[in-house]
N, C-alpha and C. Protein backbone atom coordinates (compact mmCIF):
# COMPACT_ATOMS: atom_id res chain seq x y z
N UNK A 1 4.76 -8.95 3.05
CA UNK A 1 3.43 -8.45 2.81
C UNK A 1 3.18 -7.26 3.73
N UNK A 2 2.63 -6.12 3.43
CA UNK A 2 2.31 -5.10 4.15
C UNK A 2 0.66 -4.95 3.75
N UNK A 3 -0.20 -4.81 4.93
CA UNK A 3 -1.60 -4.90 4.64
C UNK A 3 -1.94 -3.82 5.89
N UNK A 4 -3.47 -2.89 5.79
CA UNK A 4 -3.49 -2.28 6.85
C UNK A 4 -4.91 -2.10 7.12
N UNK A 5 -5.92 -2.14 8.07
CA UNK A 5 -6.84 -2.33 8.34
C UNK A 5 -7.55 -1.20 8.46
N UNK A 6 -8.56 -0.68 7.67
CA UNK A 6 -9.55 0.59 7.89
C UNK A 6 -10.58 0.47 8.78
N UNK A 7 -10.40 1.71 9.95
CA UNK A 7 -11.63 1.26 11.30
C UNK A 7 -12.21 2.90 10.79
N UNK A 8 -13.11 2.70 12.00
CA UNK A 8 -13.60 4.29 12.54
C UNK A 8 -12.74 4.97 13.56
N UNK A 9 -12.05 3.57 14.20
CA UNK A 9 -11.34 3.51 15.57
C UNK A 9 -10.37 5.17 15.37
N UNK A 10 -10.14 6.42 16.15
CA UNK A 10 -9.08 7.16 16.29
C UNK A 10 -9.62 7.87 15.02
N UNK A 11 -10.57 7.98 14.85
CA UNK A 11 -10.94 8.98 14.10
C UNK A 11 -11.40 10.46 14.90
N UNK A 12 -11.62 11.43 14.62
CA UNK A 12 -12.29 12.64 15.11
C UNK A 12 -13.54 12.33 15.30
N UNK A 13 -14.22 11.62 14.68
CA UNK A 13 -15.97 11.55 15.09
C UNK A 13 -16.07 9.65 15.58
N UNK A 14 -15.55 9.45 16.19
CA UNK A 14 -14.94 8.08 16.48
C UNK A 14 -16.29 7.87 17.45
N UNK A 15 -16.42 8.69 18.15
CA UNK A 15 -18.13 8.98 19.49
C UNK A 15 -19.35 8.54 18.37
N UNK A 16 -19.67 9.35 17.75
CA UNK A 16 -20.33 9.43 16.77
C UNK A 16 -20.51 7.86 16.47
N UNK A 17 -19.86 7.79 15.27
CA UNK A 17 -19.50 6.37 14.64
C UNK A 17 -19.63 5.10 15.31
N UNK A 18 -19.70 4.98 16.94
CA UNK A 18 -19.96 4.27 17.50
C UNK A 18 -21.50 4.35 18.02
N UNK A 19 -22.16 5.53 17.85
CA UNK A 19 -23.67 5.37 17.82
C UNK A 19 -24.26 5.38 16.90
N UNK A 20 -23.65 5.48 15.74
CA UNK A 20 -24.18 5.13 14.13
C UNK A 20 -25.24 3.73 13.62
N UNK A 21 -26.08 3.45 12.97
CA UNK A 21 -26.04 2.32 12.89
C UNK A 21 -25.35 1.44 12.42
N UNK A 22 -25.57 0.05 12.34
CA UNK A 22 -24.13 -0.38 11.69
C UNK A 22 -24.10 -0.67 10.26
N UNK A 23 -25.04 -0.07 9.37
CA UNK A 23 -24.94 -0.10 8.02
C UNK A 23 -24.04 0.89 7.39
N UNK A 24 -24.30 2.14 8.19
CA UNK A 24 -23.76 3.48 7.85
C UNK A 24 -22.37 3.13 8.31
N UNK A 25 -21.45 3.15 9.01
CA UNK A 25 -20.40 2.34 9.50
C UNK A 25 -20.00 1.49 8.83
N UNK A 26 -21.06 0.63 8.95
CA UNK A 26 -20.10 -0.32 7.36
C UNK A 26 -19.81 0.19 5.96
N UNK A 27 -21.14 0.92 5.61
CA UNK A 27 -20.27 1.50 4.61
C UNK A 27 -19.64 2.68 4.46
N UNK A 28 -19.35 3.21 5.56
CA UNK A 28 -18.21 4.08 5.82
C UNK A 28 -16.72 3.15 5.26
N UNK A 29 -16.71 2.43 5.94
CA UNK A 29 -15.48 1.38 6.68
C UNK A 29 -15.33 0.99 4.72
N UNK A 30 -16.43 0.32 4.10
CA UNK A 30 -16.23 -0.18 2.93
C UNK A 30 -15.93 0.99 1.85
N UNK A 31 -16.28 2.02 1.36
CA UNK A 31 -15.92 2.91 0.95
C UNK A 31 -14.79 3.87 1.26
N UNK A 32 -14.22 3.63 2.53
CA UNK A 32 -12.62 4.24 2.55
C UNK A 32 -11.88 3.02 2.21
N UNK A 33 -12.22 1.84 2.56
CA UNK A 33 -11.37 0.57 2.14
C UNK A 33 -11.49 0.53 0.91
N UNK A 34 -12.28 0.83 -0.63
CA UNK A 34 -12.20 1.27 -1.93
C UNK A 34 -11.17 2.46 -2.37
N UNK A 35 -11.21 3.03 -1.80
CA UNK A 35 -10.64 4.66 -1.72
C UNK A 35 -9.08 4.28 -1.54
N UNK A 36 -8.78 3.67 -0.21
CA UNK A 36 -7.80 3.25 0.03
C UNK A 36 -7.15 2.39 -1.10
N UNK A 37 -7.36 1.27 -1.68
CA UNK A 37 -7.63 0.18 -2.70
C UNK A 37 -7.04 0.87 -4.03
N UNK A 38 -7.96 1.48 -4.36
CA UNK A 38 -7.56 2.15 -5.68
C UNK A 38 -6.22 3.42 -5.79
N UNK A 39 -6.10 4.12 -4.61
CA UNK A 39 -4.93 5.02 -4.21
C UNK A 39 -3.29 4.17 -4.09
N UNK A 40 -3.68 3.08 -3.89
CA UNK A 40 -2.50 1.79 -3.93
C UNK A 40 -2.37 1.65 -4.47
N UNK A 41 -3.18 1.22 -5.98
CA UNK A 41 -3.02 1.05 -7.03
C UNK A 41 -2.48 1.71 -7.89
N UNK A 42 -2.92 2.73 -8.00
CA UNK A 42 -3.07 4.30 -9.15
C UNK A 42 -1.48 4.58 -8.72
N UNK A 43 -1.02 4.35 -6.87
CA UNK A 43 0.37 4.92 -6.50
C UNK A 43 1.50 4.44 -6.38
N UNK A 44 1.25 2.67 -6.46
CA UNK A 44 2.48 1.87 -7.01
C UNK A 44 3.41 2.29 -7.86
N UNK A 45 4.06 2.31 -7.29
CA UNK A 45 5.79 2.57 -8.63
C UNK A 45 5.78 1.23 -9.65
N UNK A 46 5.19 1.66 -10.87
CA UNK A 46 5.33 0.88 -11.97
C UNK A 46 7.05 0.85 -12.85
N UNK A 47 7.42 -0.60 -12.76
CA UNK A 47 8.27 -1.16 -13.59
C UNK A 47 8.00 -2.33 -14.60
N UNK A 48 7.49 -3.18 -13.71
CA UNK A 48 6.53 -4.86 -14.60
C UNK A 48 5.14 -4.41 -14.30
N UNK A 49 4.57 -3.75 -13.36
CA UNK A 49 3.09 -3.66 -13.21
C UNK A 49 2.84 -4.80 -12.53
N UNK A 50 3.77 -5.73 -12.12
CA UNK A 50 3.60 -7.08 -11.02
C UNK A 50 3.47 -6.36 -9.40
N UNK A 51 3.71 -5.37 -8.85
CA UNK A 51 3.52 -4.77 -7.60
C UNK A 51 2.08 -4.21 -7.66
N UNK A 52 1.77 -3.51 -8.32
CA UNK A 52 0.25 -3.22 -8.69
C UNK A 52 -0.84 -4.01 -8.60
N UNK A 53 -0.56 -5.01 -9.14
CA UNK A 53 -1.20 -6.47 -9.58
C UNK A 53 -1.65 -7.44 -7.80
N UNK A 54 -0.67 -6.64 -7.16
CA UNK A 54 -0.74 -7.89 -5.87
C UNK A 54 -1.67 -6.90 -4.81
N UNK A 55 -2.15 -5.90 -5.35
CA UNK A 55 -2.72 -5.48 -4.02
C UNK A 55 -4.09 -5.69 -4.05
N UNK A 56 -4.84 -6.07 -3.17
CA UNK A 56 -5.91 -6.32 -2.83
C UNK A 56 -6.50 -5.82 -1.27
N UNK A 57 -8.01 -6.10 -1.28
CA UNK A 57 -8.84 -5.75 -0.45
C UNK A 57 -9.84 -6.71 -0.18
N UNK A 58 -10.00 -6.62 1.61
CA UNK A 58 -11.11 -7.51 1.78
C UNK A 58 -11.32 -7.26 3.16
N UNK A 59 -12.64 -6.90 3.27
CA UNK A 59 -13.23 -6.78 4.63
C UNK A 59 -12.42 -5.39 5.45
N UNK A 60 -12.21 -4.56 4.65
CA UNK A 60 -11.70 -3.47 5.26
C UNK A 60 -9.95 -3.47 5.41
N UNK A 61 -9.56 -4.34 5.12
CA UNK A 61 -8.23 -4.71 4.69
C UNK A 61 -7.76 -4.49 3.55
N UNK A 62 -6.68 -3.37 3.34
CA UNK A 62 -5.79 -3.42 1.93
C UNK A 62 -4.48 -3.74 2.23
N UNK A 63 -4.04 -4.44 1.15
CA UNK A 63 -2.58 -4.80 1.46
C UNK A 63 -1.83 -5.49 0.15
N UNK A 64 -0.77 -5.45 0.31
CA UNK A 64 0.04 -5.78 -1.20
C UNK A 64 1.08 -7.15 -0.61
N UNK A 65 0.65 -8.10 -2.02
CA UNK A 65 1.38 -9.45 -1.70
C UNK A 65 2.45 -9.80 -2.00
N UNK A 66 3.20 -9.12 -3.03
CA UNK A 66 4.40 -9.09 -3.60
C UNK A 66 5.40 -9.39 -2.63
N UNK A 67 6.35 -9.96 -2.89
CA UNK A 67 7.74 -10.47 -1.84
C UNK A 67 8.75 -9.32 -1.21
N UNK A 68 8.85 -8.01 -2.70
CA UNK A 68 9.30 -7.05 -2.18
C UNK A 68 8.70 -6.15 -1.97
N UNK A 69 7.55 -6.11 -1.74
CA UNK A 69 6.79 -4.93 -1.25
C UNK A 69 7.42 -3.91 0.03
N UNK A 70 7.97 -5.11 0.79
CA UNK A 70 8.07 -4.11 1.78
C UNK A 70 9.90 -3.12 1.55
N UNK A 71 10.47 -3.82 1.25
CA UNK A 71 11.38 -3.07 0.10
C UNK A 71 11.27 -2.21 -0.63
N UNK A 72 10.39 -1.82 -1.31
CA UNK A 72 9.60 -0.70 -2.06
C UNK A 72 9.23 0.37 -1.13
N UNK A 73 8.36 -0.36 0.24
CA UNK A 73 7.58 0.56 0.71
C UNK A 73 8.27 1.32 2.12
N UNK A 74 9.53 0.51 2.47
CA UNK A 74 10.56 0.77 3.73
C UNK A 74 11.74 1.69 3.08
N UNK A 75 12.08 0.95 1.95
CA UNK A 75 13.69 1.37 1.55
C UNK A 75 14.32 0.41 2.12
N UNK A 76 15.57 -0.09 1.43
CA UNK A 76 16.86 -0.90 1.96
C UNK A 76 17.92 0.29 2.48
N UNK A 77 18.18 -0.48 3.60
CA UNK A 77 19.54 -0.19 3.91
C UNK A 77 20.82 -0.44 2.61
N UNK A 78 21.87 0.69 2.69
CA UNK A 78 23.26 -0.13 1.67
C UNK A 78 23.73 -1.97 2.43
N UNK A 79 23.68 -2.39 0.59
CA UNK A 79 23.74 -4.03 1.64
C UNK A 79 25.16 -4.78 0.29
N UNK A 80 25.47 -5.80 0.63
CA UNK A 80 26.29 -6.85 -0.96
C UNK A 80 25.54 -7.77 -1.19
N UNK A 81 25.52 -7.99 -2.33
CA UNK A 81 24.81 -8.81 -2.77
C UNK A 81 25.81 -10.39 -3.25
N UNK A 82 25.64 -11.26 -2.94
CA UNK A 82 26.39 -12.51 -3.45
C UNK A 82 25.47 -13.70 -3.92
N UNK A 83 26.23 -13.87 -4.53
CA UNK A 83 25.75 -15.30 -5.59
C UNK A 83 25.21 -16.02 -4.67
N UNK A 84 24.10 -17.00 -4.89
CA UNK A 84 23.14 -18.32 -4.02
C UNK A 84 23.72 -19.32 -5.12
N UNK A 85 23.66 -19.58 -6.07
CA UNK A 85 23.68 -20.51 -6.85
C UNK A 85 24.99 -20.44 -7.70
N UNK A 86 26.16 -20.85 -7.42
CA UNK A 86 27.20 -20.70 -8.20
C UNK A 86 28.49 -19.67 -7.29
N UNK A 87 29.41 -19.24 -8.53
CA UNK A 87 30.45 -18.42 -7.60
C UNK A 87 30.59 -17.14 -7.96
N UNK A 88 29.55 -16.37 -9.04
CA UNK A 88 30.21 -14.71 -9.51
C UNK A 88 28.09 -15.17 -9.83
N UNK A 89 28.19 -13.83 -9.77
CA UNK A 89 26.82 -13.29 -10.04
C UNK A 89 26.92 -12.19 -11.87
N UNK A 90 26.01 -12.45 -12.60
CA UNK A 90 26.05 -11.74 -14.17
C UNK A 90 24.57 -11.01 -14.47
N UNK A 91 25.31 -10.09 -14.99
CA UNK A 91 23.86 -9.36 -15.24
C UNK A 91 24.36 -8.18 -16.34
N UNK A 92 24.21 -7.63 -17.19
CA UNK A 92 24.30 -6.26 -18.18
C UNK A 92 24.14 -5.07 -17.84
N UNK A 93 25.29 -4.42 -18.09
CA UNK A 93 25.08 -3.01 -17.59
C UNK A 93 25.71 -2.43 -19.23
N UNK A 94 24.92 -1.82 -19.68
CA UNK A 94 25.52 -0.59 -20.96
C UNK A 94 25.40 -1.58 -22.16
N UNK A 95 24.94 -3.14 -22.07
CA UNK A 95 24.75 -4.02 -23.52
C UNK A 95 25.86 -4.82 -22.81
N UNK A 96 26.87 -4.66 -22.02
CA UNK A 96 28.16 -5.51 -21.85
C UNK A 96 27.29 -6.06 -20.69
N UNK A 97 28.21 -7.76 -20.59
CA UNK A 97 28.03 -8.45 -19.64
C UNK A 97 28.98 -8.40 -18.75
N UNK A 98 28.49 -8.77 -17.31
CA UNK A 98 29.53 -8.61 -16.19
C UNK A 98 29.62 -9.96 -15.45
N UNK A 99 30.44 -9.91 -15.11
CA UNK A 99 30.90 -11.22 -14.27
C UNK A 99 31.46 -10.31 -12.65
N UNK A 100 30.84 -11.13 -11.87
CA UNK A 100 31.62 -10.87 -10.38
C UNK A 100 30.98 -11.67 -9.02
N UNK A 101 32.02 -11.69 -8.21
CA UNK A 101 32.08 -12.27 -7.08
C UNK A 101 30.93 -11.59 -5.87
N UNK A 102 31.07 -10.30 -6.05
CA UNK A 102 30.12 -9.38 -4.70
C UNK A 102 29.60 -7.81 -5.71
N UNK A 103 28.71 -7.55 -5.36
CA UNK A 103 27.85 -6.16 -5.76
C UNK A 103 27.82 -5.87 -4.40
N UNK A 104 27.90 -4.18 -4.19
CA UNK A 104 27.91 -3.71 -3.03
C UNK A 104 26.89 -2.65 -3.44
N UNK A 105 25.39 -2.99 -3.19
CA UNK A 105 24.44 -2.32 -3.28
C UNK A 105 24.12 -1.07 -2.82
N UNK A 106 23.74 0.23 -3.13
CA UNK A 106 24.06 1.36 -2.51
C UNK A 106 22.81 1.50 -1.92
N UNK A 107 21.95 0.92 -1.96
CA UNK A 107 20.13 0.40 -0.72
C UNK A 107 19.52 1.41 -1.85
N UNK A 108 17.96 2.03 -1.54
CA UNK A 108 17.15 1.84 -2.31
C UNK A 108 16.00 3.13 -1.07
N UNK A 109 16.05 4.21 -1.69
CA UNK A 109 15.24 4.98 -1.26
C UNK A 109 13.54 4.65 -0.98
N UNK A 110 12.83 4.97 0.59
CA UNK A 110 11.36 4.17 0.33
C UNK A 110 10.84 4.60 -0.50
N UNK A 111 9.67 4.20 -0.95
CA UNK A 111 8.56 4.88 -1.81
C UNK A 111 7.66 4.25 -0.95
N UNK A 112 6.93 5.11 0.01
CA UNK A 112 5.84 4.36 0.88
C UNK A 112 4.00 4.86 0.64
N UNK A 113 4.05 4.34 -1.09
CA UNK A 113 2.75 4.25 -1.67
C UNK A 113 1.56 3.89 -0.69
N UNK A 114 2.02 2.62 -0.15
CA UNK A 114 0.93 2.14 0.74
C UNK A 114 0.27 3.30 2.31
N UNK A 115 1.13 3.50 2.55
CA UNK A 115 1.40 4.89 3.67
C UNK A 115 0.45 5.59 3.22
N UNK A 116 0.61 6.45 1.39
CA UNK A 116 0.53 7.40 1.32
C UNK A 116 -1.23 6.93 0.82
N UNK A 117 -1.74 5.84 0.33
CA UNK A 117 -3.16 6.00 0.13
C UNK A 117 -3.50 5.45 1.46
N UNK A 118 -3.21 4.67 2.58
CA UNK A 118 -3.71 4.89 3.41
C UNK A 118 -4.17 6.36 4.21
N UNK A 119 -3.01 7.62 3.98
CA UNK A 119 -3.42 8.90 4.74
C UNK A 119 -4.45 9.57 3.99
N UNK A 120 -3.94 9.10 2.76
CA UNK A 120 -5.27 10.14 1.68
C UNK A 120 -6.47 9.90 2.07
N UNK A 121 -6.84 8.28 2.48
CA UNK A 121 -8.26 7.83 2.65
C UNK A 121 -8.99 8.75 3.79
N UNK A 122 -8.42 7.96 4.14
CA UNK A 122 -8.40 8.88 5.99
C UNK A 122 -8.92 10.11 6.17
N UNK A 123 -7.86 10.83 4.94
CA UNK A 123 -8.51 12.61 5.27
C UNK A 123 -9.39 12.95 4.10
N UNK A 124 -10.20 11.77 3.56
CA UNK A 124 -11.39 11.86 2.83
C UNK A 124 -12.66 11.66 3.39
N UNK A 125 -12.56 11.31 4.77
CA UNK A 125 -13.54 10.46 5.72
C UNK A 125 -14.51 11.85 5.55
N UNK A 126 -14.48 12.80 6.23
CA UNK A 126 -15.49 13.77 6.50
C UNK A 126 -16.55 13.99 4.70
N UNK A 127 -15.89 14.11 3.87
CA UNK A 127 -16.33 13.95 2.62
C UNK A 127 -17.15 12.61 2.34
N UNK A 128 -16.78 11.35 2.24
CA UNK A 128 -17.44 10.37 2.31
C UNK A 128 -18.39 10.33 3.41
N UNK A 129 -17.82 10.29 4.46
CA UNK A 129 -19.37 10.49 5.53
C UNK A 129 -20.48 11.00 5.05
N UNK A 130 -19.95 12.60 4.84
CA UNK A 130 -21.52 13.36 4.45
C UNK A 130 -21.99 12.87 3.23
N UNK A 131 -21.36 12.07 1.90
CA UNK A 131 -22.55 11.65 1.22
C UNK A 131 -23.11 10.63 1.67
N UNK A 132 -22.04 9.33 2.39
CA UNK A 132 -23.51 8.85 3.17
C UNK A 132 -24.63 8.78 3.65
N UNK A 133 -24.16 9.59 4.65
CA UNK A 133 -25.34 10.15 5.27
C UNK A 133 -26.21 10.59 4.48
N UNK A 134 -26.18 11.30 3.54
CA UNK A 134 -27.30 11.88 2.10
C UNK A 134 -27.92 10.92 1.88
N UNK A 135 -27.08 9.97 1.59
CA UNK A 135 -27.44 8.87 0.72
C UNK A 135 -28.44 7.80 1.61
N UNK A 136 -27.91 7.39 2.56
CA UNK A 136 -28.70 6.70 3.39
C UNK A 136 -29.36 6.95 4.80
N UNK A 137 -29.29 8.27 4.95
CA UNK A 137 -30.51 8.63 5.87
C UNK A 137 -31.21 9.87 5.86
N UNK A 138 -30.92 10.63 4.42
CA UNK A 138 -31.85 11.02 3.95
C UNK A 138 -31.31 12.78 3.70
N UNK A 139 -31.60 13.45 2.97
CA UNK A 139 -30.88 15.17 3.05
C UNK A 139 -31.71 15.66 2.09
């Protein structure tokens, strides 16, 4: 599981934000955690649409539940793969079936979706701020 927590914390107006009230702040915090949310979504590498499916949000937390997520979102190292259940591992390549003892996996380039809507959010903050602020204390 890879999940990552949206603050004000290490932001540029981080001073600020801490004399804010705490509505405006919260929904700072809740509206980049949407932002964030949906950028995960929209940026998942679709194959089944089951990686998509697992990400969620809550309380300023986004994060994806899937088993290989972090596989997706790290990259593998080159690894072999061997049978758990039995003695040759089968699977189709070209319509033909294969039979074998070891696959020597060549690993798996990252795709670090989650990374990448976490930075987007982030450098949306100054934009979301100011309609806040419009919105709830007045312009």
């Amino acid at each position: 599981m890879i999940e990552f927590q949206i603050s004000t914390s290490g932001l540029e107006f981080d001073e600020v934000a801490k004399k804010l009230s705490g509505k405006l702040k919260e929904k700072l915090v809740e509206r980049l955690t949407d932002i964030a949310f949906a950028l995960a979504f929209w940026g998942a590498p679709v194959k089944s649409g089951y990686l998509a499916s697992t990400i969620y949000k809550d309380e300023g937390k986004v994060g994806v539940g899937a088993s290989y997520a972090a596989a997706v979102e790290y990259g593998t190292a080159p690894h072999d793969i061997r049978p758990v259940n039995g003695s040759v591992l089968a699977f189709e390549v070209a319509g033909k079936i294969i039979f074998t003892p070891l696959v020597h996996h060549p690993g798996t380039r990252a795709n670090p979706f989650m990374q990448r809507a976490l930075d987007e959010a982030l450098g949306k903050v100054d934009s979301v701020f100011a309609d806040l602020w419009l919105e709830l204390v007045g312009g």
